[in-house]
Structures are given as structure tokens and as C-alpha cells.
N, C-alpha and C. Protein backbone atom coordinates (compact mmCIF):
# COMPACT_ATOMS: atom_id res chain seq x y z
N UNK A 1 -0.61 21.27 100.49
CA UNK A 1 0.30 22.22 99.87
C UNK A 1 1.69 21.60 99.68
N UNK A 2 2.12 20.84 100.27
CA UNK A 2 3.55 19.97 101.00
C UNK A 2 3.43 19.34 99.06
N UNK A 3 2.28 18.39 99.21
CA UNK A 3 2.46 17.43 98.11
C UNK A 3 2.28 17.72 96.78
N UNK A 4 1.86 19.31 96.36
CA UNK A 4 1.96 19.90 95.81
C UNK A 4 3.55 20.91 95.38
N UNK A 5 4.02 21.32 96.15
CA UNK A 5 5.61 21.54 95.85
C UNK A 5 6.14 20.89 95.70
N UNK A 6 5.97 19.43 95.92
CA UNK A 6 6.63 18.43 95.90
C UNK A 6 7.10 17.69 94.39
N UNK A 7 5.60 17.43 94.22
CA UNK A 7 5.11 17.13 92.93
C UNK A 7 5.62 18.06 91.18
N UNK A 8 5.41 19.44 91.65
CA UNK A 8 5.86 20.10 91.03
C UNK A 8 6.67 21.43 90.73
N UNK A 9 7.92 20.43 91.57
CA UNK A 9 9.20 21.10 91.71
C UNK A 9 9.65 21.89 90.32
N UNK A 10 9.78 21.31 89.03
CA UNK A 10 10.38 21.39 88.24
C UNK A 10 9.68 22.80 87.62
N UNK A 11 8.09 22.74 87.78
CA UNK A 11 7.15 23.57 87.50
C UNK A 11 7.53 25.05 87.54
N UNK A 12 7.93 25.18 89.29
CA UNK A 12 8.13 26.09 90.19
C UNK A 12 9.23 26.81 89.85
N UNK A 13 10.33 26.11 89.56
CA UNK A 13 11.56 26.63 89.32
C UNK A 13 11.44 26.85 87.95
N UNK A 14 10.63 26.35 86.69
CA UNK A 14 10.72 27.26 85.71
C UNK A 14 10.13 28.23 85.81
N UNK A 15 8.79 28.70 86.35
CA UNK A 15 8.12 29.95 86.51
C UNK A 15 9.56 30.89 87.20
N UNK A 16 9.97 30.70 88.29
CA UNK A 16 10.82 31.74 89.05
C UNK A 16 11.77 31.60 88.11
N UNK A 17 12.52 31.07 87.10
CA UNK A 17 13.55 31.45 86.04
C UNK A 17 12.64 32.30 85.06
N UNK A 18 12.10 32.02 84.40
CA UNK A 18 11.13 32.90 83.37
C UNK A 18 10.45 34.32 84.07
N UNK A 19 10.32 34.46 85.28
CA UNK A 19 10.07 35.71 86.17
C UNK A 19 11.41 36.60 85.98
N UNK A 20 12.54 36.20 86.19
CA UNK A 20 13.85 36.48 86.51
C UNK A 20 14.32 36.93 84.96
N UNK A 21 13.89 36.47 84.24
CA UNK A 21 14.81 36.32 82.83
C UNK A 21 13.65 37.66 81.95
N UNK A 22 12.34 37.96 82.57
CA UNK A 22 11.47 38.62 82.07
C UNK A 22 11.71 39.99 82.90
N UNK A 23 12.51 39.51 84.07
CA UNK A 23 12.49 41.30 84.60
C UNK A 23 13.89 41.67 84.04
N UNK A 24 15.04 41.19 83.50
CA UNK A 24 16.13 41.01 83.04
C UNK A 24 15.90 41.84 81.59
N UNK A 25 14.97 41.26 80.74
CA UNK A 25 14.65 42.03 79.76
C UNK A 25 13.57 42.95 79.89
N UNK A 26 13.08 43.40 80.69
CA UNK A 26 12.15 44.48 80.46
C UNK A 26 13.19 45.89 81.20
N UNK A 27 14.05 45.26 81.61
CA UNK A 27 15.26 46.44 82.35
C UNK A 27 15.97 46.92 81.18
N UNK A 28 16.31 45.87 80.14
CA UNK A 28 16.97 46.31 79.56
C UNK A 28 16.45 47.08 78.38
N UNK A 29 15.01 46.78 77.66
CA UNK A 29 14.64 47.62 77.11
C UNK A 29 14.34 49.13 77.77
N UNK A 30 14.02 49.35 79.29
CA UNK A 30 13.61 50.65 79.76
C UNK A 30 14.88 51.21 79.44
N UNK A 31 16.15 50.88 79.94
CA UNK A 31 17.90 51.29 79.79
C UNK A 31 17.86 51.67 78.41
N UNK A 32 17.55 50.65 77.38
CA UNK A 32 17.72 51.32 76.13
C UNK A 32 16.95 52.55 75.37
N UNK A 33 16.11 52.48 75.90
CA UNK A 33 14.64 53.83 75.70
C UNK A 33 15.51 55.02 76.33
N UNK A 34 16.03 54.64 77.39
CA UNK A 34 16.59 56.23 78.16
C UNK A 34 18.05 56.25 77.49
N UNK A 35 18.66 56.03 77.48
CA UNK A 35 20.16 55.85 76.49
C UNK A 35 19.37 56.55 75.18
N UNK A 36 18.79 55.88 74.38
CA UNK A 36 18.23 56.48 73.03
C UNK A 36 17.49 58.15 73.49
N UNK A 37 16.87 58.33 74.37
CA UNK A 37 16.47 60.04 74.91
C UNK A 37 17.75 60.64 75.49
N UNK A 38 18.45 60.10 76.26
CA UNK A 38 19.65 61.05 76.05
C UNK A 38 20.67 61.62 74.70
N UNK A 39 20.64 60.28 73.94
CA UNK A 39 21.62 60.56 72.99
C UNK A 39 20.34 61.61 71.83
N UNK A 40 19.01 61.34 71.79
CA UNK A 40 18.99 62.39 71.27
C UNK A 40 18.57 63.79 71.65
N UNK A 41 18.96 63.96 72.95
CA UNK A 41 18.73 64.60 74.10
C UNK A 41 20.21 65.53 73.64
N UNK A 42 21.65 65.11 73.38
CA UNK A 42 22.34 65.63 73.23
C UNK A 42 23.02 66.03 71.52
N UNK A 43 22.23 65.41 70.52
CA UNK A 43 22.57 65.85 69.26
C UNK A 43 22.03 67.11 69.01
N UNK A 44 22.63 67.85 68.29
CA UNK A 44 22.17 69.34 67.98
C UNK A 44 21.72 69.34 66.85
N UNK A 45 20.54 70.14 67.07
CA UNK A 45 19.48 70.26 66.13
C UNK A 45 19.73 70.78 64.64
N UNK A 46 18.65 70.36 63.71
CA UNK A 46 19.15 71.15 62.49
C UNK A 46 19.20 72.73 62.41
N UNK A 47 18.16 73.13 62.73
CA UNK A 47 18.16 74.38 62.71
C UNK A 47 18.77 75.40 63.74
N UNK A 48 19.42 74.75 64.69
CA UNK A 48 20.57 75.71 65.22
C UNK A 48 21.74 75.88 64.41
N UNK A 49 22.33 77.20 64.61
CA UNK A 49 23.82 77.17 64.35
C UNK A 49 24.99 76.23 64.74
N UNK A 50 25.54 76.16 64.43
CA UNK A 50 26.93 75.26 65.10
C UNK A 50 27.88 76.60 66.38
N UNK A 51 28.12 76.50 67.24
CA UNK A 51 28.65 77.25 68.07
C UNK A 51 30.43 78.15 67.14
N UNK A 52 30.71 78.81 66.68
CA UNK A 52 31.68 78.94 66.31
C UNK A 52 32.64 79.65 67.27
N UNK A 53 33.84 78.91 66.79
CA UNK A 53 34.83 79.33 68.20
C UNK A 53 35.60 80.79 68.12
N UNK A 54 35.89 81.21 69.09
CA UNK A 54 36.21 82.75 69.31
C UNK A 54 37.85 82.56 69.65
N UNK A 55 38.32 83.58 68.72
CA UNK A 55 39.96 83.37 68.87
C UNK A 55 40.56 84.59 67.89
């Protein structure tokens, strides 16, 4: 196992960067999915009224 890490150091450390850089973007698409359901979570619909103000 020794001469095997050894051997392929360079290997190792690209897998654990490409692990790192793949959970990096799969965060950021889930963030953007929920950002996009809130915002249309908070636009008002067509077929409601608009609230009109009392005064």
C-alpha cells in the first residue's frame, strides 16, 4: 500500500481536488435552484389583484 501512495502521489491529489471542486459545484447549483423557488416563491401572481393602499 506504502509503494502505492508513493508512486501515485500526483494521482491522489488530483482525485481529492476534483472531489472538492465537484462538491463546490453541486452546492452551488442546489443554492441556485432554492434562490430561483424563493424568488418565484415571492413574485405575485397574474391573476391576483395588486394590494391597493388605504388612505
Amino acid at each position: 500500500m506504502e509503494d502505492f501512495l508513493s508512486v501515485n502521489q500526483m494521482y491522489i491529489v488530483l482525485v481529492i481536488v476534483l472531489l472538492i471542486w465537484g462538491g463546490i459545484v453541486s452546492y452551488l447549483f442546489r443554492l441556485d435552484k432554492r434562490i430561483k423557488d424563493i424568488e418565484k416563491a415571492m413574485q405575485p401572481k397574474a391573476d391576483e389583484p395588486l394590494a391597493q393602499k388605504k388612505g
